[in-house]
N, C-alpha and C. Protein backbone atom coordinates (compact mmCIF):
# COMPACT_ATOMS: atom_id res chain seq x y z
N UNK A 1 127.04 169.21 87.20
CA UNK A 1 127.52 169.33 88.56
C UNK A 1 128.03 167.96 89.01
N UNK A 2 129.00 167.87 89.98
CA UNK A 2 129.18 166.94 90.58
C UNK A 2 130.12 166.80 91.44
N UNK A 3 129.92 165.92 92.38
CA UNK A 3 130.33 165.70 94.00
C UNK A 3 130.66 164.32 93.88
N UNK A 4 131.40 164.12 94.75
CA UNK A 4 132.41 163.15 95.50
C UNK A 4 132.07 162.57 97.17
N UNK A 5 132.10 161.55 97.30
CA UNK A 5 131.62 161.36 98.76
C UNK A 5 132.48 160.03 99.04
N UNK A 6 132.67 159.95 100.24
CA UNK A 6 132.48 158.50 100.94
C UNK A 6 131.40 158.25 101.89
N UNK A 7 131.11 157.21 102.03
CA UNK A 7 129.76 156.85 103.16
C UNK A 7 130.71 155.80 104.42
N UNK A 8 130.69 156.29 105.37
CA UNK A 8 131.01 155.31 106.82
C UNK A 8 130.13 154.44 107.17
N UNK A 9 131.03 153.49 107.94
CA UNK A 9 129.99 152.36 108.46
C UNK A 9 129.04 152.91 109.39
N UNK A 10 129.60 153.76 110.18
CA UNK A 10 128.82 154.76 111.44
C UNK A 10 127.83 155.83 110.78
N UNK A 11 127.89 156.09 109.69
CA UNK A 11 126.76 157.00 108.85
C UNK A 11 125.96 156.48 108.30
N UNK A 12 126.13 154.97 108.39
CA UNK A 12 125.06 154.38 106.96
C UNK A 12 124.52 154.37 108.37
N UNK A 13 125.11 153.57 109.31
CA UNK A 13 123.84 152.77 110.76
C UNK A 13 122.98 153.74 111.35
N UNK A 14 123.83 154.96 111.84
CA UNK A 14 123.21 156.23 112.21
C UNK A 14 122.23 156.69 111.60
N UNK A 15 121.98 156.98 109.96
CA UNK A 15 121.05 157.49 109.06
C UNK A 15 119.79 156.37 109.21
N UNK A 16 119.76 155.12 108.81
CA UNK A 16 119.15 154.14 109.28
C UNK A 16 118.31 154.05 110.71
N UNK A 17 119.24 153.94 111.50
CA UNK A 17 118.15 153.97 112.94
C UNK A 17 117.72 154.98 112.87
N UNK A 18 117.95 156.06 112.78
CA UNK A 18 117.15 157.39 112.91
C UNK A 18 116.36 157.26 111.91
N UNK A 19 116.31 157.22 110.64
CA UNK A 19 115.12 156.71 109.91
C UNK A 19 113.75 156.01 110.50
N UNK A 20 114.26 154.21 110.99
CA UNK A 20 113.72 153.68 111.42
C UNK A 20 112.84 154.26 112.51
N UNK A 21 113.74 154.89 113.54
CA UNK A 21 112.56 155.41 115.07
C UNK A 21 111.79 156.66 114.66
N UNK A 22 111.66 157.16 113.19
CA UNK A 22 111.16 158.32 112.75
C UNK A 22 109.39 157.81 111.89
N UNK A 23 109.58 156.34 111.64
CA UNK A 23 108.75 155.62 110.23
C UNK A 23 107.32 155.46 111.10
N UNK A 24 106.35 155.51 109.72
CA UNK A 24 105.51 154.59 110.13
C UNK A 24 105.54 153.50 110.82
N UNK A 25 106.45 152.58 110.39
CA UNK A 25 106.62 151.39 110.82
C UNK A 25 106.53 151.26 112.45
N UNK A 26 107.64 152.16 112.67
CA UNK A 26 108.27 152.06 114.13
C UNK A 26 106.94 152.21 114.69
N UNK A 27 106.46 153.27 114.12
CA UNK A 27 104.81 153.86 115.64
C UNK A 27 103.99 152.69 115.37
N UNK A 28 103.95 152.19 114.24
CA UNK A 28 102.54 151.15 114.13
C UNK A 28 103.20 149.95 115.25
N UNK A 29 104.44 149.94 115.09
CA UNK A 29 105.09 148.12 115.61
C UNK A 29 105.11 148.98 117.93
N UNK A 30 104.85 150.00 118.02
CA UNK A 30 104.98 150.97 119.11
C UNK A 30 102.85 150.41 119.68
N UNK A 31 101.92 150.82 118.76
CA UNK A 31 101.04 150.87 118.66
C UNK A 31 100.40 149.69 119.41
N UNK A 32 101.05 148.51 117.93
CA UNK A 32 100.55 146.93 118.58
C UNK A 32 101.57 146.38 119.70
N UNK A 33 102.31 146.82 120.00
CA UNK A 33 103.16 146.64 121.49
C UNK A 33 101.87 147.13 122.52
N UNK A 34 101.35 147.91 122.39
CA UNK A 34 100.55 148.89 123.62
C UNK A 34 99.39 147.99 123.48
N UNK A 35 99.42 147.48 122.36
CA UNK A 35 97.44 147.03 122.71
C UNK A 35 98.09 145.41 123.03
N UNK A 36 99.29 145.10 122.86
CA UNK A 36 99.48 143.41 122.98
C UNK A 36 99.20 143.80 124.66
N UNK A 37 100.48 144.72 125.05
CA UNK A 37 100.67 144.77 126.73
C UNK A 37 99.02 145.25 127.53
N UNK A 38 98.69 145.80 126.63
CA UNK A 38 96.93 145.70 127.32
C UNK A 38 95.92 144.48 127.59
N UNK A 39 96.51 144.02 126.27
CA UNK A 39 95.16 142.57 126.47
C UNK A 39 95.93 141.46 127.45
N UNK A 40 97.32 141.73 127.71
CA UNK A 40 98.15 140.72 128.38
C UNK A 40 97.72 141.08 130.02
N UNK A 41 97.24 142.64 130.46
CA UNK A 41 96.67 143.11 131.44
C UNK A 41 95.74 142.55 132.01
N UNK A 42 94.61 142.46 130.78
CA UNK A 42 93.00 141.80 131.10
C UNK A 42 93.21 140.60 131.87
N UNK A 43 93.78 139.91 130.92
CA UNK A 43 94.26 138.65 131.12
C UNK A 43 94.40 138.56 132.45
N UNK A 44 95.73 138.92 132.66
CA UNK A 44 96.48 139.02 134.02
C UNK A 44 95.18 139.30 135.39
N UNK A 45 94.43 141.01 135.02
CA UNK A 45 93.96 141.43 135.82
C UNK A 45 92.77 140.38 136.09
N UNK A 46 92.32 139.52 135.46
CA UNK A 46 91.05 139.09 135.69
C UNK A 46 91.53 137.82 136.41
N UNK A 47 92.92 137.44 136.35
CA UNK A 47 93.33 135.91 137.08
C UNK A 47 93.95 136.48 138.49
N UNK A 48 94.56 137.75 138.65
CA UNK A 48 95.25 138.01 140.07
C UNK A 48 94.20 138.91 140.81
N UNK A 49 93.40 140.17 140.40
CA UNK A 49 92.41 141.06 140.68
C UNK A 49 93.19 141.39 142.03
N UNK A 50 94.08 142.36 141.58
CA UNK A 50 94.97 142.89 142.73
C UNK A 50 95.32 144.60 142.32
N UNK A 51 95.32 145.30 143.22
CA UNK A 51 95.03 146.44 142.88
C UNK A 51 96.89 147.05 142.51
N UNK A 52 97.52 145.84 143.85
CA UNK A 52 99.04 146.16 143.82
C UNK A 52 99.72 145.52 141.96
N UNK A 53 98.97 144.43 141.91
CA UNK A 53 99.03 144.13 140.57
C UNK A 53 99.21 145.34 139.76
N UNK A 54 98.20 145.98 139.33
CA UNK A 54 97.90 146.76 138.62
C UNK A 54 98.92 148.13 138.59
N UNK A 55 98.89 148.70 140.00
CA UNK A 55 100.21 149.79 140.11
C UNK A 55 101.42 148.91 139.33
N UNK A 56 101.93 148.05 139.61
CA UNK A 56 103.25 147.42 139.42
C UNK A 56 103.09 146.96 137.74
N UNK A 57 102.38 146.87 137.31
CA UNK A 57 102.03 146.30 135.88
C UNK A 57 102.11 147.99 134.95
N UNK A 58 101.08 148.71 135.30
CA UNK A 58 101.60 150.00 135.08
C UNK A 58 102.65 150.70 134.70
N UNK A 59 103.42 150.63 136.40
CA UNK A 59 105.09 150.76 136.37
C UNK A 59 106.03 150.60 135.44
N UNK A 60 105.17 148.83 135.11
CA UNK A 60 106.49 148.45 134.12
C UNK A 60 106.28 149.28 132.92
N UNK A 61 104.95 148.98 132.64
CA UNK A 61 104.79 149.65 131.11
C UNK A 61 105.77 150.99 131.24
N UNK A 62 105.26 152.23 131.93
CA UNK A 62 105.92 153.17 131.99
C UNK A 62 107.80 153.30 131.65
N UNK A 63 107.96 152.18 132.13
CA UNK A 63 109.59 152.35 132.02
C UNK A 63 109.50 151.69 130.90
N UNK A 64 109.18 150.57 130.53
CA UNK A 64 109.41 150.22 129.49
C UNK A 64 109.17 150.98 128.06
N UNK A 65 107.69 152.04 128.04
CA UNK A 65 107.57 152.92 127.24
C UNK A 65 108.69 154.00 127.28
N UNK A 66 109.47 154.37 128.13
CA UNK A 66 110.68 155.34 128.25
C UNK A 66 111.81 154.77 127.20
N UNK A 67 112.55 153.00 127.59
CA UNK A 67 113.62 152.74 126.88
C UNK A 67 113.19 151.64 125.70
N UNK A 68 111.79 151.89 125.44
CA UNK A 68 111.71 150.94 124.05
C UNK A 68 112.47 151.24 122.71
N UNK A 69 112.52 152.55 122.72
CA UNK A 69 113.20 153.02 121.59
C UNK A 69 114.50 152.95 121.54
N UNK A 70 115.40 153.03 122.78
CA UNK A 70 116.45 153.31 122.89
C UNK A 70 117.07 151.25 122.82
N UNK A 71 116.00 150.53 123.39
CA UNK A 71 116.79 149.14 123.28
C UNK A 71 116.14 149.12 122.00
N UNK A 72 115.44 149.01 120.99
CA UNK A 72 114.95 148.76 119.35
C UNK A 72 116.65 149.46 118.67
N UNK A 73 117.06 150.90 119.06
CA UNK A 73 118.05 151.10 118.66
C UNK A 73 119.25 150.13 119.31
N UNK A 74 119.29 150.07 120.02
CA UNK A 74 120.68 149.08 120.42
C UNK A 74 120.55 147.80 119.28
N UNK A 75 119.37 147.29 119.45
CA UNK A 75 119.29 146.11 118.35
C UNK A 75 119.45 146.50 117.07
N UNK A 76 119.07 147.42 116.27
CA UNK A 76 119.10 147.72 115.32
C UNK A 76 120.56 148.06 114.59
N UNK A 77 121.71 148.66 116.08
CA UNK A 77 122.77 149.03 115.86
C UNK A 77 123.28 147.01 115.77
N UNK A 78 123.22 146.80 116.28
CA UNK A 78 123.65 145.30 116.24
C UNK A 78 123.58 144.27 115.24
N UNK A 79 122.40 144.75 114.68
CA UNK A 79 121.98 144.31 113.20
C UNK A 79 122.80 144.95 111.73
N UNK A 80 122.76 146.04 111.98
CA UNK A 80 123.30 146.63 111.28
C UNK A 80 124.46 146.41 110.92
N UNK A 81 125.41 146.45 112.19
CA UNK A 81 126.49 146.62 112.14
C UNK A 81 127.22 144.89 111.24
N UNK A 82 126.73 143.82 111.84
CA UNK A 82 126.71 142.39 111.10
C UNK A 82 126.42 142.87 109.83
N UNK A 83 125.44 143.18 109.29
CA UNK A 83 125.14 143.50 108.15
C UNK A 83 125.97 143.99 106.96
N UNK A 84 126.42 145.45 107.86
CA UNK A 84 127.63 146.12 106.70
C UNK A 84 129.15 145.47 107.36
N UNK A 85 129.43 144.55 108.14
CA UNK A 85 130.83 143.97 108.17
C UNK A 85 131.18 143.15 107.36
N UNK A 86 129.66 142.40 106.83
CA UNK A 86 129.75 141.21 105.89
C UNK A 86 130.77 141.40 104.42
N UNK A 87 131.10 140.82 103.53
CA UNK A 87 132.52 140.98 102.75
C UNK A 87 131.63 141.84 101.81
N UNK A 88 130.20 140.72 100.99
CA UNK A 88 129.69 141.15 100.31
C UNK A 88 128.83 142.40 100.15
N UNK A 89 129.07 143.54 101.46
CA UNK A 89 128.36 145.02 101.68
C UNK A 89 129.46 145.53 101.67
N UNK A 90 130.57 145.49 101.25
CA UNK A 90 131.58 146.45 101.35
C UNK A 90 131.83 147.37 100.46
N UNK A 91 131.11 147.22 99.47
CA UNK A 91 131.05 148.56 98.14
C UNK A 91 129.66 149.39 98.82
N UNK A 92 129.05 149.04 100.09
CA UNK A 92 128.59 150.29 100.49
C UNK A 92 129.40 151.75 100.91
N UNK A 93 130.56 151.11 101.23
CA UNK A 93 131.74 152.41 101.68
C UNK A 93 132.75 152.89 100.94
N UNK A 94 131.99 152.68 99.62
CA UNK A 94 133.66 152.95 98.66
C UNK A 94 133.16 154.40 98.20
N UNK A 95 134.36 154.94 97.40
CA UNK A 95 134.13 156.44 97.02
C UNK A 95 133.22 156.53 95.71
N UNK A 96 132.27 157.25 96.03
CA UNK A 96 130.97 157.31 94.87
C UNK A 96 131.27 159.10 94.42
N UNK A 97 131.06 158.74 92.89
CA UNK A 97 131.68 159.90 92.13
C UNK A 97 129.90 160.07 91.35
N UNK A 98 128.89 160.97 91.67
CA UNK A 98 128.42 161.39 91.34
C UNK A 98 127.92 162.60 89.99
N UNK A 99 127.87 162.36 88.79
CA UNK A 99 127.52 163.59 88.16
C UNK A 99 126.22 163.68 87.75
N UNK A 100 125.59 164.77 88.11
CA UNK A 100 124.12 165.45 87.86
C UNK A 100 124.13 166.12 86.22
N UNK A 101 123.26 165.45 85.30
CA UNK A 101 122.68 165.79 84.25
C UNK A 101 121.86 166.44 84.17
N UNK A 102 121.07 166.75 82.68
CA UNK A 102 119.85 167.30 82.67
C UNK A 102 118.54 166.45 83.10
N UNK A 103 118.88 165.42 82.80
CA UNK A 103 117.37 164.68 83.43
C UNK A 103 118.28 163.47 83.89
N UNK A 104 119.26 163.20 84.03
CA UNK A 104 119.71 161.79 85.00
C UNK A 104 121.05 162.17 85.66
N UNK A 105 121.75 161.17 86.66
CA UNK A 105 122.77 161.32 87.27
C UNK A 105 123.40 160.08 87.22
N UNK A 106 124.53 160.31 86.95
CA UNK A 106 125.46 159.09 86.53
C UNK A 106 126.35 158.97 87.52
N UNK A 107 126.58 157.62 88.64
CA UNK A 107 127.25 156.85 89.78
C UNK A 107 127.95 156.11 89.35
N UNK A 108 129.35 156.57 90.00
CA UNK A 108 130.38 155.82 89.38
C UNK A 108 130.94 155.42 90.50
N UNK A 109 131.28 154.31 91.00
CA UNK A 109 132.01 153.64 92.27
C UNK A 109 133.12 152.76 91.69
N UNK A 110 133.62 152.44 92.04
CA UNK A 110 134.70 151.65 92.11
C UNK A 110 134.69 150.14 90.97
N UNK A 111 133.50 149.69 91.98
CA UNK A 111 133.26 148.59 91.10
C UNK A 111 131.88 148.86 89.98
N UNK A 112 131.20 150.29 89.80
CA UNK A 112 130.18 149.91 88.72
C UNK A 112 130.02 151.50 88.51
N UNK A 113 129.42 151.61 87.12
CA UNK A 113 128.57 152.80 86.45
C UNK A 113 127.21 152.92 86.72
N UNK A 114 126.30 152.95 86.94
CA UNK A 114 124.94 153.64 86.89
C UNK A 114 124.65 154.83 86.63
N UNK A 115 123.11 155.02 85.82
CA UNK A 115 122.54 156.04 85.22
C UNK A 115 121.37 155.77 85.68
N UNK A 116 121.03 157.13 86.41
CA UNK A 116 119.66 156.59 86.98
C UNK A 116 118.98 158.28 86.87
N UNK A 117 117.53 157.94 86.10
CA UNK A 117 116.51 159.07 86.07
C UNK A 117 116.05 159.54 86.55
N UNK A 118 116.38 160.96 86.88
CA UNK A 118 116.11 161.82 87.79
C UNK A 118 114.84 161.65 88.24
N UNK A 119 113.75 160.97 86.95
CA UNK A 119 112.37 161.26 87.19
C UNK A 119 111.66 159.96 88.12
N UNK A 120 113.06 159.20 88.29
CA UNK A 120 113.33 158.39 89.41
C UNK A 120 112.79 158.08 90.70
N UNK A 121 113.24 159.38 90.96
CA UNK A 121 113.21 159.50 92.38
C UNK A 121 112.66 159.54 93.46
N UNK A 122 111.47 158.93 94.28
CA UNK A 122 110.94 158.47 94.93
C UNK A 122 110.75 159.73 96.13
N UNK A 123 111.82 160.02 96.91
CA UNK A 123 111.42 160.74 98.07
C UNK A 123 112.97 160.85 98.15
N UNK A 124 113.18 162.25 98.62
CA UNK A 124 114.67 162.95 99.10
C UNK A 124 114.18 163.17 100.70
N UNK A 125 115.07 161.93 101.70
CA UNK A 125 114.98 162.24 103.41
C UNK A 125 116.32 162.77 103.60
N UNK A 126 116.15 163.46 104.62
CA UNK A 126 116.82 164.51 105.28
C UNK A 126 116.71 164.38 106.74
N UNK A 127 117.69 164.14 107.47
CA UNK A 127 118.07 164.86 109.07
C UNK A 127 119.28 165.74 109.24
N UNK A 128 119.55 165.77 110.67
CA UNK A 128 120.91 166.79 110.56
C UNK A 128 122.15 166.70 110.38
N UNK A 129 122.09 165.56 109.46
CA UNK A 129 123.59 165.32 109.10
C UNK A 129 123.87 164.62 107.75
N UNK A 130 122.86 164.27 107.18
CA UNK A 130 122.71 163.45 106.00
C UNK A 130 121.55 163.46 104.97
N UNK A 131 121.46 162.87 103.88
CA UNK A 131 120.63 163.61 103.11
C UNK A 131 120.51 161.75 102.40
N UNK A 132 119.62 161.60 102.15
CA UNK A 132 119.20 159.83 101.49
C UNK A 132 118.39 160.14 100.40
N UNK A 133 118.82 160.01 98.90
CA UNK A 133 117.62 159.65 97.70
C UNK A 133 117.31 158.89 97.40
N UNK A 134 115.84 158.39 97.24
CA UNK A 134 115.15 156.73 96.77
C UNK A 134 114.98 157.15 95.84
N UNK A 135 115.58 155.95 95.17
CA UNK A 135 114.81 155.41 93.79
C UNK A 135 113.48 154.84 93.61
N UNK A 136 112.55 154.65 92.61
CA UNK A 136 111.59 153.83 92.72
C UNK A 136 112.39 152.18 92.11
N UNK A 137 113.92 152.15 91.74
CA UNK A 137 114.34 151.41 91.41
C UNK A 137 115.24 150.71 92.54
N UNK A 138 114.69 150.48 93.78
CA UNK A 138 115.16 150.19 95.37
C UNK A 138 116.88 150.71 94.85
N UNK A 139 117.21 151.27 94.15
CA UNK A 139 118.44 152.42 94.62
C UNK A 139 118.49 153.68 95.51
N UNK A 140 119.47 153.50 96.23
CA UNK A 140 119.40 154.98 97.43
C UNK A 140 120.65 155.15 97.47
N UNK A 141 120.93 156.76 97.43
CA UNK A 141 122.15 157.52 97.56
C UNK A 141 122.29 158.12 99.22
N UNK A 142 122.99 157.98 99.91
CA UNK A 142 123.12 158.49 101.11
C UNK A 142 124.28 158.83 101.37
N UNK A 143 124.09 160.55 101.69
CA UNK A 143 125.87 161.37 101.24
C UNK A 143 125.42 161.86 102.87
N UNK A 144 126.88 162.94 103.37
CA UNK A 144 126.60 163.73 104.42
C UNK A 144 126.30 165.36 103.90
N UNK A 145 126.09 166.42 104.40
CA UNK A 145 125.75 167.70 104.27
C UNK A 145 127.01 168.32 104.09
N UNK A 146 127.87 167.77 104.72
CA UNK A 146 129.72 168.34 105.12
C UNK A 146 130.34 168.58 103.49
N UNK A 147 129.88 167.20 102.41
CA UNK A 147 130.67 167.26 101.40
C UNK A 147 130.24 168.64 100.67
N UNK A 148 131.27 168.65 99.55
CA UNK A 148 131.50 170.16 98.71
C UNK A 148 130.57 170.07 97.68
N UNK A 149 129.74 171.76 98.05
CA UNK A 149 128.74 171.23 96.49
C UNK A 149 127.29 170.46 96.99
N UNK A 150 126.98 170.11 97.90
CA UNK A 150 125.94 169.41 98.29
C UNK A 150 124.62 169.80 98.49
N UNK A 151 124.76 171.58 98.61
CA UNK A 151 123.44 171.97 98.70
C UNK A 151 123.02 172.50 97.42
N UNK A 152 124.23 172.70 96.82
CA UNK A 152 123.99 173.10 95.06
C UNK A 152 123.10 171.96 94.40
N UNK A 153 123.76 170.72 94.80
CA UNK A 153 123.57 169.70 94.51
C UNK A 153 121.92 169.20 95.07
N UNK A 154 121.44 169.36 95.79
CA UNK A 154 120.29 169.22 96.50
C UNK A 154 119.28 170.03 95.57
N UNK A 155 119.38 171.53 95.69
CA UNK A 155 118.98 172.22 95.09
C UNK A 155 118.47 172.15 93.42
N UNK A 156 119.44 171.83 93.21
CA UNK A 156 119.60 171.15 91.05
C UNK A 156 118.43 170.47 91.20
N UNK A 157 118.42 169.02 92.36
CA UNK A 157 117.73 168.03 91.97
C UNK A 157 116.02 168.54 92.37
N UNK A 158 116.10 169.39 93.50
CA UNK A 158 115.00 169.47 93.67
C UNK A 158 114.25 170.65 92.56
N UNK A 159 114.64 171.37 91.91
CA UNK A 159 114.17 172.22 90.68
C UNK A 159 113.99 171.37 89.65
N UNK A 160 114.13 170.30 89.64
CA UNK A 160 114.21 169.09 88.11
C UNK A 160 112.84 168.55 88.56
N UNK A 161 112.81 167.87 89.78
CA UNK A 161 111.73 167.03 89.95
C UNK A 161 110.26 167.45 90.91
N UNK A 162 110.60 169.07 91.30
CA UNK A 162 109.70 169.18 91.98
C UNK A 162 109.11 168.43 93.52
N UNK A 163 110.50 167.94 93.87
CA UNK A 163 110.26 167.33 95.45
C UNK A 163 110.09 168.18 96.46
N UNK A 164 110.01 167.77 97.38
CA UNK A 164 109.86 168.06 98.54
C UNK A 164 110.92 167.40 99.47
N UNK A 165 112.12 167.81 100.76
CA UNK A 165 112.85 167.57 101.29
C UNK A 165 111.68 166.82 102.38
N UNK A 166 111.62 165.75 102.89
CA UNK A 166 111.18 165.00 104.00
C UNK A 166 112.15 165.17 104.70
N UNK A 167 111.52 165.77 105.74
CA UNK A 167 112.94 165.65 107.33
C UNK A 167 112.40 164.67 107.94
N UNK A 168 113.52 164.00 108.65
CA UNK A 168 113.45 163.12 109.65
C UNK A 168 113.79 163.27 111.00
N UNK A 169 114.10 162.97 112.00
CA UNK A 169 114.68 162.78 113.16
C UNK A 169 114.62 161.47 114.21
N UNK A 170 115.70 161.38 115.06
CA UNK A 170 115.84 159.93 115.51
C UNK A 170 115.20 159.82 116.63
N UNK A 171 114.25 158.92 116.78
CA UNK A 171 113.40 159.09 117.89
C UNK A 171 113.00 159.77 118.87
N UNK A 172 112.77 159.29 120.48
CA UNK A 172 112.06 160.34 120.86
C UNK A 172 112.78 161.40 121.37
């Protein structure tokens, strides 16, 4: 079998942040935000001992718990975006010619060949528009759902290796 793709600068960033506000990571780095802004409370509460303090300290948290995710994504889009403009990320967007074997799949881009073992494969993530395979060899394939052949293609791999599709979604 095999498929054909390009990857956009707007699909790699998109798949990414939504990754990111979906991870462990994000809730644990969410977690120690809540207990930093708590002990910064004590603190506070035991030097002002104001009750208006406290409503207004509250407050903030509250709003701030509303657009934490949404400014982590603004930064993240900002990062990103530097990231894949740079000269040397630019074979992230070239046309990747995929063929699925019996036990490996051979990537052919522009500038290189790879053969990489199916038995590879780390974790297949999924949201609603894109589909990402890890390697345990920090290689990752990240196609959209749109291209031709893709669920055939999904399908093949997941009868070879016995995965499981991980869904994701982009924050809250």
């Amino acid at each position: 079998m095999n498929i054909k793709f390009k990857v956009t600068q707007q699909d790699f960033i998109k798949f990414h942040i939504d990754n990111f506000l979906s991870s462990k990571l994000f809730k644990t780095l969410l977690i120690r935000c809540y207990i930093y802004f708590f002990l910064i409370y004590i603190t506070l509460n035991i030097i002002f001992k104001s009750t208006l303090f406290t409503i207004i300290y509250f407050g903030i948290l509250i709003i701030l718990y509303k657009f934490l995710s949404i400014l982590l994504s603004k930064l993240m889009y900002k990062f990103l975006t530097k990231y894949t403009i740079k000269e040397e990320k630019q074979y992230l967007f070239e046309t990747t010619n995929i063929t699925l074997q019996d036990s490996s799949m051979i990537i052919t881009t522009k500038y290189s060949t790879r053969i990489l073992k199916l038995e590879n494969i780390k974790e297949i993530l999924s949201n609603k528009s894109f589909i990402c395979i890890k390697f345990n060899t920090q290689d990752s394939i990240l196609f959209s759902y749109d291209i031709e052949n893709s669920g055939e293609f999904i399908d093949s791999i997941l009868k070879v290796t016995n995965l499981q599709i991980k869904k994701i979604s982009g924050g809250k």
